[in-house]
Protein backbone atom coordinates (compact mmCIF):
# COMPACT_ATOMS: atom_id res chain seq x y z
CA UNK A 1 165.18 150.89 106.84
CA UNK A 2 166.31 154.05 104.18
CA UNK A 3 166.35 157.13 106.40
CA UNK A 4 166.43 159.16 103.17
CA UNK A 5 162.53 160.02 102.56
CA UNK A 6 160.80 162.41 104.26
CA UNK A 7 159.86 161.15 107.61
CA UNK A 8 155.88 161.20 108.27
CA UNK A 9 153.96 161.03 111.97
CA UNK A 10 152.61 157.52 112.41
CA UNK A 11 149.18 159.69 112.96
CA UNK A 12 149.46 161.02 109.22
CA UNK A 13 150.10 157.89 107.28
CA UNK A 14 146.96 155.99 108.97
CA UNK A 15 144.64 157.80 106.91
CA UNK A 16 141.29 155.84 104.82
CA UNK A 17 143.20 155.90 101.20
CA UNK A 18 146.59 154.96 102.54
CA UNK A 19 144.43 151.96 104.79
CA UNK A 20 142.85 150.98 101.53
CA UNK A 21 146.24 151.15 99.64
CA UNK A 22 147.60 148.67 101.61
CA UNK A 23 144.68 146.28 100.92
CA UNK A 24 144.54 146.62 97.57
CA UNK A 25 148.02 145.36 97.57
CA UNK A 26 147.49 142.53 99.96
CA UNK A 27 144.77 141.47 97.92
CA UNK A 28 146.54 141.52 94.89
CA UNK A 29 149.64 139.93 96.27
CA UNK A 30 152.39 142.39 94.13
CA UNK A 31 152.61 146.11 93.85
CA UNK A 32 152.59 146.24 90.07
CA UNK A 33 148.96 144.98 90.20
CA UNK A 34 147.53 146.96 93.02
CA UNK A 35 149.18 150.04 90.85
CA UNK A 36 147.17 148.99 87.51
CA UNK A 37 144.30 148.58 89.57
CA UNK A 38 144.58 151.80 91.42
CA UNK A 39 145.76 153.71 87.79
CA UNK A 40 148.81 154.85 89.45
CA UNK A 41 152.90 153.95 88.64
CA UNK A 42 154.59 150.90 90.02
CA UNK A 43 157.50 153.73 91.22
CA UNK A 44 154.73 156.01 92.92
CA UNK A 45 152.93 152.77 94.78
CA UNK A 46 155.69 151.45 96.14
CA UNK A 47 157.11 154.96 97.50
CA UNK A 48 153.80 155.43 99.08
CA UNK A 49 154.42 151.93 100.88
CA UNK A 50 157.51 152.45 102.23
CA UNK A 51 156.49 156.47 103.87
CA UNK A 52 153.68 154.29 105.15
CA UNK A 53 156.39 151.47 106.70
CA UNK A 54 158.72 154.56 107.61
CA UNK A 55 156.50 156.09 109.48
CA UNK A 56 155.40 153.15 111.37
CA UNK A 57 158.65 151.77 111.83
CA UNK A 58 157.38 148.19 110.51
CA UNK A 59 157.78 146.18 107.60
CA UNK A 60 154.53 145.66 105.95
CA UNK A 61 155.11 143.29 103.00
CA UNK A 62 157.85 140.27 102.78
CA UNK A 63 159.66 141.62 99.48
CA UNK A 64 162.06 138.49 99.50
CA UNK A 65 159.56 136.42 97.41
CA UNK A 66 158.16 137.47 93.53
CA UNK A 67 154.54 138.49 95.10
CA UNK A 68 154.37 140.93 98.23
CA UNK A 69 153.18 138.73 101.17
CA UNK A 70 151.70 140.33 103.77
CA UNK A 71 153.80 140.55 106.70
CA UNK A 72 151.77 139.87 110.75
CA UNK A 73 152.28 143.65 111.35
CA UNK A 74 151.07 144.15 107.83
CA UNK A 75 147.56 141.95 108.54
CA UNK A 76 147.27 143.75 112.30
CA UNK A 77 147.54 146.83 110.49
CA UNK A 78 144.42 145.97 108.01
CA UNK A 79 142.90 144.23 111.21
CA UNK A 80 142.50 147.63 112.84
CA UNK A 81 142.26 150.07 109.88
CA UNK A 82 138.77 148.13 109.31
CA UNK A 83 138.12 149.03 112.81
CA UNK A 84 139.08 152.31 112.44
CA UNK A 85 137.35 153.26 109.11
CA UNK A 86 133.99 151.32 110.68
CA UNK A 87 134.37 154.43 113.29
CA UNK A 88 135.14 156.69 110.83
CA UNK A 89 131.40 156.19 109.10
CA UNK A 90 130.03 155.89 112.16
CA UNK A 91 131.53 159.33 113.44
CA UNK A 92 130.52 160.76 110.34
CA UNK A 93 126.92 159.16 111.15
CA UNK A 94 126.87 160.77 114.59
CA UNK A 95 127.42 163.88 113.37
CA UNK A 96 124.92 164.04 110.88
CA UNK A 97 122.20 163.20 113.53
CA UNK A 98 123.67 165.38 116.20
CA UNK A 99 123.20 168.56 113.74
CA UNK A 100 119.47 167.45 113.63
CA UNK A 101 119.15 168.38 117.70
CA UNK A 102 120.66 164.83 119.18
CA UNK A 103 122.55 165.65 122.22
CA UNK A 104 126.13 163.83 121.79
CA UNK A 105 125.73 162.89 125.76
CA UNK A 106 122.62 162.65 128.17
CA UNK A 107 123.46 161.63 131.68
CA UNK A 108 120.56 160.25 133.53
CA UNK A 109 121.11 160.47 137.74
CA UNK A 110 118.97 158.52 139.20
CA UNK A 111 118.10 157.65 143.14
CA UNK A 112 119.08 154.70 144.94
CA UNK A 113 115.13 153.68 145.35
CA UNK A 114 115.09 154.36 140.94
CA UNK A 115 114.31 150.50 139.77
CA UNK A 116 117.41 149.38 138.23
CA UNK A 117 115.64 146.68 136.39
CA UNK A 118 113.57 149.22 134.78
CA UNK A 119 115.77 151.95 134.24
CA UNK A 120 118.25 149.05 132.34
CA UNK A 121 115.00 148.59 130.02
CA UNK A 122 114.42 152.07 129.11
CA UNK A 123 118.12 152.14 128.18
CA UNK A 124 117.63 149.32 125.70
CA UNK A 125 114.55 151.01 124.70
CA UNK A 126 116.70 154.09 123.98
CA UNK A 127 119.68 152.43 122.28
CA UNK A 128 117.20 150.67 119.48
CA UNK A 129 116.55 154.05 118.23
CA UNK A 130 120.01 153.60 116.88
CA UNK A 131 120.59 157.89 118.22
CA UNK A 132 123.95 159.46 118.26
CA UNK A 133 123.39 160.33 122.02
CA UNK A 134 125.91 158.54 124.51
CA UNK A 135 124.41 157.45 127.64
CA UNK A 136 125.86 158.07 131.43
CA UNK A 137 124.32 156.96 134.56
CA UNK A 138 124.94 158.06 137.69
CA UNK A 139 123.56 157.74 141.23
CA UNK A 140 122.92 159.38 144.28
CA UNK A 141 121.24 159.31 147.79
CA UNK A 142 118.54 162.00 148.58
CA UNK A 143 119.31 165.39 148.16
CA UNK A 144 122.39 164.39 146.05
CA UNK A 145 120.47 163.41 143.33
CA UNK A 146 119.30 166.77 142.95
CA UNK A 147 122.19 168.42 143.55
CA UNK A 148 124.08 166.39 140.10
CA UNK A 149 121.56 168.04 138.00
CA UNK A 150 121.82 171.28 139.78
CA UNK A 151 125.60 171.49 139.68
CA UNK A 152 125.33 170.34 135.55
CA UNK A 153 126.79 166.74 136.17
CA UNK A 154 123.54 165.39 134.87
CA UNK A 155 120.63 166.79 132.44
CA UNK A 156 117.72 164.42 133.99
CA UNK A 157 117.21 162.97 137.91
CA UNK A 158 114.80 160.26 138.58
CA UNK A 159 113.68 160.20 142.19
CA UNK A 160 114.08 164.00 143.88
CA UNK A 161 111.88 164.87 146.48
CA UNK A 162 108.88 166.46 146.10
CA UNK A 163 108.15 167.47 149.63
CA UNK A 164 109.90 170.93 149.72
CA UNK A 165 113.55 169.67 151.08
CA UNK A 166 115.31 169.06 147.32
CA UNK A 167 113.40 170.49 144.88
CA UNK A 168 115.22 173.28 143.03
CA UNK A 169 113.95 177.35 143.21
CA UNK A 170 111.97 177.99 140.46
CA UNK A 171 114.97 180.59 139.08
CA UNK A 172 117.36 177.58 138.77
CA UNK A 173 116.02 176.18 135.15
CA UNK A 174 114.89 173.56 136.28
CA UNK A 175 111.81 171.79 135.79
CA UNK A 176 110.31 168.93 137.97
CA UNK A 177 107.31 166.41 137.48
CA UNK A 178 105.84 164.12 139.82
CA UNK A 179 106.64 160.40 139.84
CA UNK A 180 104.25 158.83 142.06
CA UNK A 181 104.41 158.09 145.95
CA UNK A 182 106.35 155.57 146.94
CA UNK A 183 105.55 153.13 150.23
CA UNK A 184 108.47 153.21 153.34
CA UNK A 185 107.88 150.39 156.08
CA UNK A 186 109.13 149.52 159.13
CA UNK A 187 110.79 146.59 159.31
CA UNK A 188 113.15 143.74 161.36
CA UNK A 189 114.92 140.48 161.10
CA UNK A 190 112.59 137.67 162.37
CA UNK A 191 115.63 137.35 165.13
CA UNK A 192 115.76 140.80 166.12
CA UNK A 193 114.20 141.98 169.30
CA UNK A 194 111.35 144.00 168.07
CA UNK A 195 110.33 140.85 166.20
CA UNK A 196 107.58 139.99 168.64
CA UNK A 197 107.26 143.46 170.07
CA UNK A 198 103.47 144.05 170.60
CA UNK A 199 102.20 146.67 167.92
CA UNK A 200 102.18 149.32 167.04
CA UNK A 201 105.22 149.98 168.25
CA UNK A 202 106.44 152.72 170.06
CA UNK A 203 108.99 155.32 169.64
CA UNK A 204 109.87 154.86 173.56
CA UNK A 205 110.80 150.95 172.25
CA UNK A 206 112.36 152.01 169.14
CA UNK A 207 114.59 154.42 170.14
CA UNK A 208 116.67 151.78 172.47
CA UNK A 209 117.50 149.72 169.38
CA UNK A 210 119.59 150.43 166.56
CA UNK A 211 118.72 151.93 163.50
CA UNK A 212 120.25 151.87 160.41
CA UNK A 213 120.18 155.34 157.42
CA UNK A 214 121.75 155.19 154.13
CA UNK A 215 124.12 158.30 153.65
CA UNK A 216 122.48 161.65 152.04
CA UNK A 217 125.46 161.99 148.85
CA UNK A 218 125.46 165.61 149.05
CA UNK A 219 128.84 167.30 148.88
CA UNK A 220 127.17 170.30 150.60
CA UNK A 221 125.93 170.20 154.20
CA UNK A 222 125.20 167.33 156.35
CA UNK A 223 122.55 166.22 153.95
CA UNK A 224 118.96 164.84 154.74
CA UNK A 225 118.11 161.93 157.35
CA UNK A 226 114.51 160.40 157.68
CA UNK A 227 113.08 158.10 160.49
CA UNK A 228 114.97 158.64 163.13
CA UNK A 229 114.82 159.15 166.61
CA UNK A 230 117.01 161.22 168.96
CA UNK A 231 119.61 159.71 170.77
CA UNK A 232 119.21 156.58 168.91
CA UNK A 233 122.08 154.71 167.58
CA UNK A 234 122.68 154.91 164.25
CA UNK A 235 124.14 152.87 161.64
CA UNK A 236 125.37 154.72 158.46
CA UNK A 237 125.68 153.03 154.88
CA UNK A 238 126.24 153.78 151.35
CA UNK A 239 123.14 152.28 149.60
CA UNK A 240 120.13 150.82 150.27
CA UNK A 241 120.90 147.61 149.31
CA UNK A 242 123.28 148.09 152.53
CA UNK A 243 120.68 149.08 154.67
CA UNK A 244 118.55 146.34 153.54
CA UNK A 245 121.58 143.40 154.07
CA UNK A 246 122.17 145.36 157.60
CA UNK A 247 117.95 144.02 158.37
CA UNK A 248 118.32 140.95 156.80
CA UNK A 249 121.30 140.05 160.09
CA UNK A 250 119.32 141.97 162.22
CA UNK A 251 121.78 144.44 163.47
CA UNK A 252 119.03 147.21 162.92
CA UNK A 253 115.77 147.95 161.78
CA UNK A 254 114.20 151.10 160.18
CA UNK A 255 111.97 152.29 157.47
CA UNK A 256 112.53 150.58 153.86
CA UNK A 257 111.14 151.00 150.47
CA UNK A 258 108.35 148.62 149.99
CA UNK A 259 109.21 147.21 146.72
CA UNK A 260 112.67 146.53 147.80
CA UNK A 261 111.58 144.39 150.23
CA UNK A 262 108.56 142.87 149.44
CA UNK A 263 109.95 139.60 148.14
CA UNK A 264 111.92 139.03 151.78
CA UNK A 265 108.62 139.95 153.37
CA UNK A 266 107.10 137.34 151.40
CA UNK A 267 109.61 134.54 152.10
CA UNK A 268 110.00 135.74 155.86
CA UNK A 269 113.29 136.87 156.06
CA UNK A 270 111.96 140.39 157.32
CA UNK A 271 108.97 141.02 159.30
CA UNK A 272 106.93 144.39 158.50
CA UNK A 273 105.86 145.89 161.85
CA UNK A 274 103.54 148.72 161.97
CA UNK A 275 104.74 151.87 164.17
CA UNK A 276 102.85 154.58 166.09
CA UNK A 277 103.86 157.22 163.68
CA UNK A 278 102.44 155.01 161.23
CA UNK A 279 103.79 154.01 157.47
CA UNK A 280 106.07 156.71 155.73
CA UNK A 281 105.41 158.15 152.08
CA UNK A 282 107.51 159.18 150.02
CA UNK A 283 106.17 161.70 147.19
CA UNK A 284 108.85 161.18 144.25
CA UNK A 285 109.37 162.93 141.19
CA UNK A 286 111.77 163.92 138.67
CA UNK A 287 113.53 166.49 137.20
CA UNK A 288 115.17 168.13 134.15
CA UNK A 289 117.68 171.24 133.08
CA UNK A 290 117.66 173.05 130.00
CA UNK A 291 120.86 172.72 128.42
CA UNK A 292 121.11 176.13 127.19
CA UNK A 293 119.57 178.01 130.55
CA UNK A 294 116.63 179.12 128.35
CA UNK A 295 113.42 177.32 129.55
CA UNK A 296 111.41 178.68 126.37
CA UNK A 297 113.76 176.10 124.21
CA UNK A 298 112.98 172.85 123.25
CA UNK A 299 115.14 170.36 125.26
CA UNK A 300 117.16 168.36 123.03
CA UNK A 301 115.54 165.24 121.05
CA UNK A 302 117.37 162.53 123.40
CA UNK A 303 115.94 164.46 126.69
CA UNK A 304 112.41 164.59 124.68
CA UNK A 305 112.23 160.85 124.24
CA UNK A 306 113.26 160.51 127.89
CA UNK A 307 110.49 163.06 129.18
CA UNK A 308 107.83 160.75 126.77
CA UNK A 309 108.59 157.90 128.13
CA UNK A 310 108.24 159.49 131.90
CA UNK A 311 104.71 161.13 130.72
CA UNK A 312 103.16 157.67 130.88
CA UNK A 313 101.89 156.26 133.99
CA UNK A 314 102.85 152.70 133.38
CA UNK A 315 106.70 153.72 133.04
CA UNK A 316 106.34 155.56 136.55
CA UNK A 317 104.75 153.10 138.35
CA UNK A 318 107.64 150.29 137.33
CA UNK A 319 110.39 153.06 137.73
CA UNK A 320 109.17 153.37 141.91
CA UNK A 321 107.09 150.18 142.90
CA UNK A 322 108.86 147.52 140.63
CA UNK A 323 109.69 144.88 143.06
CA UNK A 324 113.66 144.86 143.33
CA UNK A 325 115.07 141.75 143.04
CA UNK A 326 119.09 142.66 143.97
CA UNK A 327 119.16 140.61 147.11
């Protein structure tokens, strides 16, 4: 190719009226007609073209023939631009809503014992309001889920304790609401030796049999551990849905989430056995930060719709007894 024009970044050339340039002449099929219809001179089009071709190192139009054929680079080029000028309105869309209070990101943390099913739905439910607001999920195992929104990786948790062990000091800018109370059973494998244990049973009988705890995800401390017994052995996982395959072969028992389970209780691939210390509850509830550290602000308008739909009782019930169907 000539060397002889000023050279241009590939960046600069790849701009909406260059884009729409080339497609005029594509369209047209020479460059004397895509200058008439653009009102400019043959000379001045076709100078245009080549910077464009310079700066991409590519040939754009087959020149060999009378018309200007489109070359493949030529059509990938178009291909793309469309792409790119689609993102351009739609950047320029995003912006315009953002400067009306949308957040550009909201990242949700939520528990492990969160629904999935219906935290999916409330994300549909949120993305056919058409916002500017990117969604992020995250999630995290007891106290950890706290600790994402306290640290500023996340602006709203689903499922922090509400029992005094992760709720944040008032001072923190943070504000919590209950979600509901949420059902823990013991229970085993139909193969597993506490199977036909006579009941209730006893944490003398318990303790001799492994149990199995899903890891707190706190990067601080050791974290929080429920149900268990001293000098019991203990089986550590990542999740529940671990825990809950760890039952299922009977290599340990231990408390689990009701509606996690309820459909293996149902088909008898775990038995529920009821314990001396009796069933555990769970009080749940959620939580929000201020993105601005002032509490007397409004939160933004993404956060708002959140916080509405976690104001009615029929969206906190599915979010914590929704019967999980992962297994």
């Amino acid at each position: 190719m000539t060397k002889n024009r000023p050279s241009l970044s590939a960046r600069s050339v790849l701009s909406p009226e260059n884009l729409s340039l080339i497609a005029t002449v594509a369209r047209t099929g020479s460059m004397a007609a895509a200058a008439r219809e653009l009102g400019v001179v043959p000379s001045a089009l076709t100078y245009r073209v080549r910077q464009i071709e310079d700066a991409l190192d590519v040939l754009l139009f087959d020149r060999s023939a009378r018309q200007a054929q489109i070359t493949p680079a030529g059509a990938e080029l178009l291909r793309s631009g469309d792409h790119l000028l689609c993102e351009l309105d739609a950047v320029a869309e995003r912006v315009k809503r953002v400067a009306t209070g949308w957040e550009p990101q909201l990242t949700v943390v939520a528990d492990d014992i969160i629904s999935r099913t219906t935290l999916f739905e409330l994300c549909e439910a949120f993305y056919a309001l058409k916002a500017p607001t990117r969604l992020r999920l995250r999630s995290e195992i007891l106290s950890g889920t706290m600790e994402s929104l306290l640290s500023g990786k996340s602006d709203l948790a689903l499922g922090v304790g509400t029992d005094g062990t992760t709720i944040a000091p008032a001072f923190s800018g943070v504000q919590t609401q209950a979600l509901g109370e949420m059902v823990f059973v013991f229970a085993v494998a139909p193969h597993h030796p506490l199977a036909l244990a006579p009941e209730p049973l006893p944490d003398a009988l318990i303790v001799e049999h492994r149990a199995v705890a899903v890891a707190d995800s706190t990067s601080r401390g050791h974290g929080l551990t429920f149900g268990l017994l001293q000098g019991q052995d203990v089986l550590t996982v990542p999740s529940m849905a671990h825990k809950i395959e760890a039952q299922l072969r009977g290599m340990a028992c231990g408390h689990v989430p009701l509606p996690m389970i309820q459909h293996h209780l149902d088909a008898g691939h775990l038995i529920r056995k009821t314990v001396q210390r009796g069933p555990r509850i769970a009080r749940v509830g959620y939580a929000w930060r201020h993105p601005n550290s002032h509490p007397q602000q409004l939160p933004g308008q993404a956060l708002r719709w959140w916080l509405d739909q976690l104001s009615r009782d029929t969206t906190r019930e599915a979010l914590l007894n929704r019967q999980f169907r992962f297994m």
